[in-house]
Protein backbone atom coordinates (compact mmCIF):
# COMPACT_ATOMS: atom_id res chain seq x y z
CA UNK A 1 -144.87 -26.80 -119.80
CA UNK A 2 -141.65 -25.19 -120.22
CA UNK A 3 -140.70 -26.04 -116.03
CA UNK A 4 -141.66 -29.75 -116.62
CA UNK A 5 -139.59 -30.14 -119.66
CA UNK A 6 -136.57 -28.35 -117.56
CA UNK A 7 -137.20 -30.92 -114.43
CA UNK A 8 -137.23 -33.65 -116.90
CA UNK A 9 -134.07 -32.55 -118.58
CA UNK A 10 -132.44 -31.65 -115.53
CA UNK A 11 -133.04 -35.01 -114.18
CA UNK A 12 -132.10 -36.72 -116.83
CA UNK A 13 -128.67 -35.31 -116.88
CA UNK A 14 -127.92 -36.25 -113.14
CA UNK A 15 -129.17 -39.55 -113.76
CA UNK A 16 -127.63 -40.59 -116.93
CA UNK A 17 -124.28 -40.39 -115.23
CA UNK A 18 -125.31 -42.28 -112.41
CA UNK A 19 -126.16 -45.08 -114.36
CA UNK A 20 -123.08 -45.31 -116.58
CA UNK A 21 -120.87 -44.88 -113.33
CA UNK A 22 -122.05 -48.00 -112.07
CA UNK A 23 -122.81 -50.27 -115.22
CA UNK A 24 -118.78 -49.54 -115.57
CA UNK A 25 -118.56 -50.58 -111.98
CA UNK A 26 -120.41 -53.72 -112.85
CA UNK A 27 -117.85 -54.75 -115.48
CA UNK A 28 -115.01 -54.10 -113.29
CA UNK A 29 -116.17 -56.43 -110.87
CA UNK A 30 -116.92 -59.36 -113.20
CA UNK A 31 -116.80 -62.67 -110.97
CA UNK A 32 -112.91 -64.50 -110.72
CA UNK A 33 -112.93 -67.95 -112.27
CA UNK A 34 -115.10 -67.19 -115.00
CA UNK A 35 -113.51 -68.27 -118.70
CA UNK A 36 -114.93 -69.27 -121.88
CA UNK A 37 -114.02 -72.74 -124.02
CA UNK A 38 -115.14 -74.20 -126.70
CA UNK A 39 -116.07 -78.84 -126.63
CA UNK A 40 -116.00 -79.35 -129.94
CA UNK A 41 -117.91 -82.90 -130.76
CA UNK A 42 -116.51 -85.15 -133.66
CA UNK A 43 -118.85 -88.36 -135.21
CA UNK A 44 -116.72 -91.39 -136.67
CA UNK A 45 -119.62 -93.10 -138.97
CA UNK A 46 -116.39 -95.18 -140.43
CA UNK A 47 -117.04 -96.26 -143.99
CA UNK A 48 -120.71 -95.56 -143.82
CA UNK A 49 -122.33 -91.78 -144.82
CA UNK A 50 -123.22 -90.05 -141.76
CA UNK A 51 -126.85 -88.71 -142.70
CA UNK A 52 -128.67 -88.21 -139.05
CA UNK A 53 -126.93 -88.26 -135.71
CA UNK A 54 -128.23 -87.05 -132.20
CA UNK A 55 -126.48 -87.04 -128.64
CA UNK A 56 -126.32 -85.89 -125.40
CA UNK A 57 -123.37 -84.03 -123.17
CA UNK A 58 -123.68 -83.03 -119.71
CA UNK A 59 -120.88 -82.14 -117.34
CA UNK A 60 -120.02 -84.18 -114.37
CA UNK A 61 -118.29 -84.09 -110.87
CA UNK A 62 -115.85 -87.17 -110.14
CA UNK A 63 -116.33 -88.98 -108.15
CA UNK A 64 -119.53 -90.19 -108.36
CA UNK A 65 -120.90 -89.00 -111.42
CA UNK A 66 -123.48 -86.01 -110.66
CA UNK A 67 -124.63 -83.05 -112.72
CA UNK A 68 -122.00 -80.42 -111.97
CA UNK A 69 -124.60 -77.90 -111.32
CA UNK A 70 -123.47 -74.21 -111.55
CA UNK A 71 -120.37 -75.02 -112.90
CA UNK A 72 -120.85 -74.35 -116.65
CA UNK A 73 -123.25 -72.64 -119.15
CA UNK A 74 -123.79 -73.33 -122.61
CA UNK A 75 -123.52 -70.15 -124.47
CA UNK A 76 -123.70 -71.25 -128.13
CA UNK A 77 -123.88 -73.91 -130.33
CA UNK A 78 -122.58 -73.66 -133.87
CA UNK A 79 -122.55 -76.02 -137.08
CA UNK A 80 -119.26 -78.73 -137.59
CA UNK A 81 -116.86 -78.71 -140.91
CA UNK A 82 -118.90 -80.74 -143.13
CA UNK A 83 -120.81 -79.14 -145.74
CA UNK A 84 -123.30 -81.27 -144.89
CA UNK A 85 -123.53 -80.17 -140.73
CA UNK A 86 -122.35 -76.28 -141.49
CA UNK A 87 -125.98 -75.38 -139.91
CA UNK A 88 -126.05 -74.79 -136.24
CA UNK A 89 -127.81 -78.12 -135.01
CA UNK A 90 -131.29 -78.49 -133.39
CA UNK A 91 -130.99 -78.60 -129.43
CA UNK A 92 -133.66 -78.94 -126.82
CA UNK A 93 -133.61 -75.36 -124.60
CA UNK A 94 -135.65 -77.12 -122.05
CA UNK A 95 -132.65 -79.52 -121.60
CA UNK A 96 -130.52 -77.03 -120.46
CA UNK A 97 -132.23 -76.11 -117.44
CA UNK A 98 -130.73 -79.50 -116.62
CA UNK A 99 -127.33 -79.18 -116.84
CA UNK A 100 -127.53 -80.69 -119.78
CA UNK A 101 -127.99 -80.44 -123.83
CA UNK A 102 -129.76 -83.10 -126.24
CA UNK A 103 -128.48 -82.37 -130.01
CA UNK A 104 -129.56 -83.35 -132.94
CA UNK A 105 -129.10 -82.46 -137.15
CA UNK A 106 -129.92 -84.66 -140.06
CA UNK A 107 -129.33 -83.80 -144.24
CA UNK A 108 -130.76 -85.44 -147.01
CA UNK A 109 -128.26 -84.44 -149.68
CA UNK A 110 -125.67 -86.67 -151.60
CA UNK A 111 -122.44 -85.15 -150.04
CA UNK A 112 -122.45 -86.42 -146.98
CA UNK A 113 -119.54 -87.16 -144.11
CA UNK A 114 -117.84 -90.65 -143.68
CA UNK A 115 -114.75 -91.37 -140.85
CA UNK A 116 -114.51 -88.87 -137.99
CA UNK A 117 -116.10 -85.46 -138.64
CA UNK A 118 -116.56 -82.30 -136.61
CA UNK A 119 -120.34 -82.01 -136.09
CA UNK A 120 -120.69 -79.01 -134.25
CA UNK A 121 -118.88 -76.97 -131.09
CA UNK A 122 -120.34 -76.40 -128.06
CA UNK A 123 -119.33 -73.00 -126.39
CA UNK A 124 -119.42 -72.93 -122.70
CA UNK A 125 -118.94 -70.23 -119.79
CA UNK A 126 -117.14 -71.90 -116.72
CA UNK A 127 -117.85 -70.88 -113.57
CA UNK A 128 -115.54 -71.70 -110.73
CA UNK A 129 -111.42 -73.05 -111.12
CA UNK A 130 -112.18 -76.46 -111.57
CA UNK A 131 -111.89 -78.18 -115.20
CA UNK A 132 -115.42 -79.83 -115.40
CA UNK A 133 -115.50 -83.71 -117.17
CA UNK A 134 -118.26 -83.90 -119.54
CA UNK A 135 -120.48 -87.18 -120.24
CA UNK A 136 -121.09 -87.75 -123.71
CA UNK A 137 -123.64 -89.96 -124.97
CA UNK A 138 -124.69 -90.76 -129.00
CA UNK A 139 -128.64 -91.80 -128.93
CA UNK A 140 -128.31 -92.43 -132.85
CA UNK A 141 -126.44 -92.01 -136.06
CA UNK A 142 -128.31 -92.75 -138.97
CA UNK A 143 -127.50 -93.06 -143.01
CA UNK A 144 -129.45 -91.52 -145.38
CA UNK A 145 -132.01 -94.64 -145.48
CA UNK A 146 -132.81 -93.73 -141.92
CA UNK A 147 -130.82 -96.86 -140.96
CA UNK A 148 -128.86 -96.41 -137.97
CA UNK A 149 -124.94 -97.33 -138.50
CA UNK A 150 -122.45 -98.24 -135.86
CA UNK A 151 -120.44 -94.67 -134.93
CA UNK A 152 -118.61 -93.65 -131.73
CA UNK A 153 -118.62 -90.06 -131.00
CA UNK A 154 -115.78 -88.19 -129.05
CA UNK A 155 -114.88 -85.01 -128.43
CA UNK A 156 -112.02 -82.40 -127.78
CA UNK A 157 -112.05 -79.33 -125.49
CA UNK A 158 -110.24 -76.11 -126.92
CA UNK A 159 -109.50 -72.99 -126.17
């Protein structure tokens, strides 16, 4: 019992090192072109109370328009300003298989946003040198009668 527990041991500290020698090797060697930026997506509902919203964003080669496959990965997605959107927003995972992300929030309090309001941010891994263009499309905005209210949606990338 005592030789196995030795072997084990022994092993152990010849492989331990191993590993850690080339996990550190693996960091050093990260890909080039990789970076990290937030797209941070604003509503303007105008005079009416923003209740329910959802939209799509995908990024986009120009020209034509086609999915920019490869070039980006969405890493996060976290709430806007607004009290009423400070809750990270529902999104559809299987979506992003696709190059793409479908999201969506609603609140059924009383303080809710009018004008243009950060909904949420989008943070994205870029893969590659070249600054991708997103597509951005609002499916609905909505009051808080479930009515849906005239709204453009823009966003902003950061840094």
């Amino acid at each position: 019992m005592n030789k196995i527990t030795l072997i084990i041991l022994a092993s152990v500290c010849v492989i331990v090192p191993v590993l850690a020698q080339q996990s550190e090797q693996d960091y050093s060697t990260a890909q080039p072109g990789v970076r990290f930026a937030p797209l941070h997506i604003y509503i303007d509902s105008g005079n009416s109370n923003l209740a329910a919203y959802q939209f799509e964003v995908r990024a986009v080669r120009e020209p034509p328009l086609q999915p920019a496959a490869g070039q980006i990965k969405i890493v996060g997605v976290e709430g806007g300003r607004h009290e009423a959107f400070k809750e990270a927003p529902y999104y559809d995972p299987a979506a992003l298989a696709n190059d793409r992300i479908i999201i969506a929030a609603f609140n059924t309090g009383r303080d809710l946003p009018t004008d243009r309001t950060r909904i949420t941010t989008i943070h994205l891994q870029i893969i590659g040198d070249a600054e991708p263009q997103y597509e951005l499309k609002l499916i609905v905005a909505a009051d808080a009668d479930g009515k849906e209210i005239p709204a453009e949606i823009t966003f902003e990338k950061g840094e």
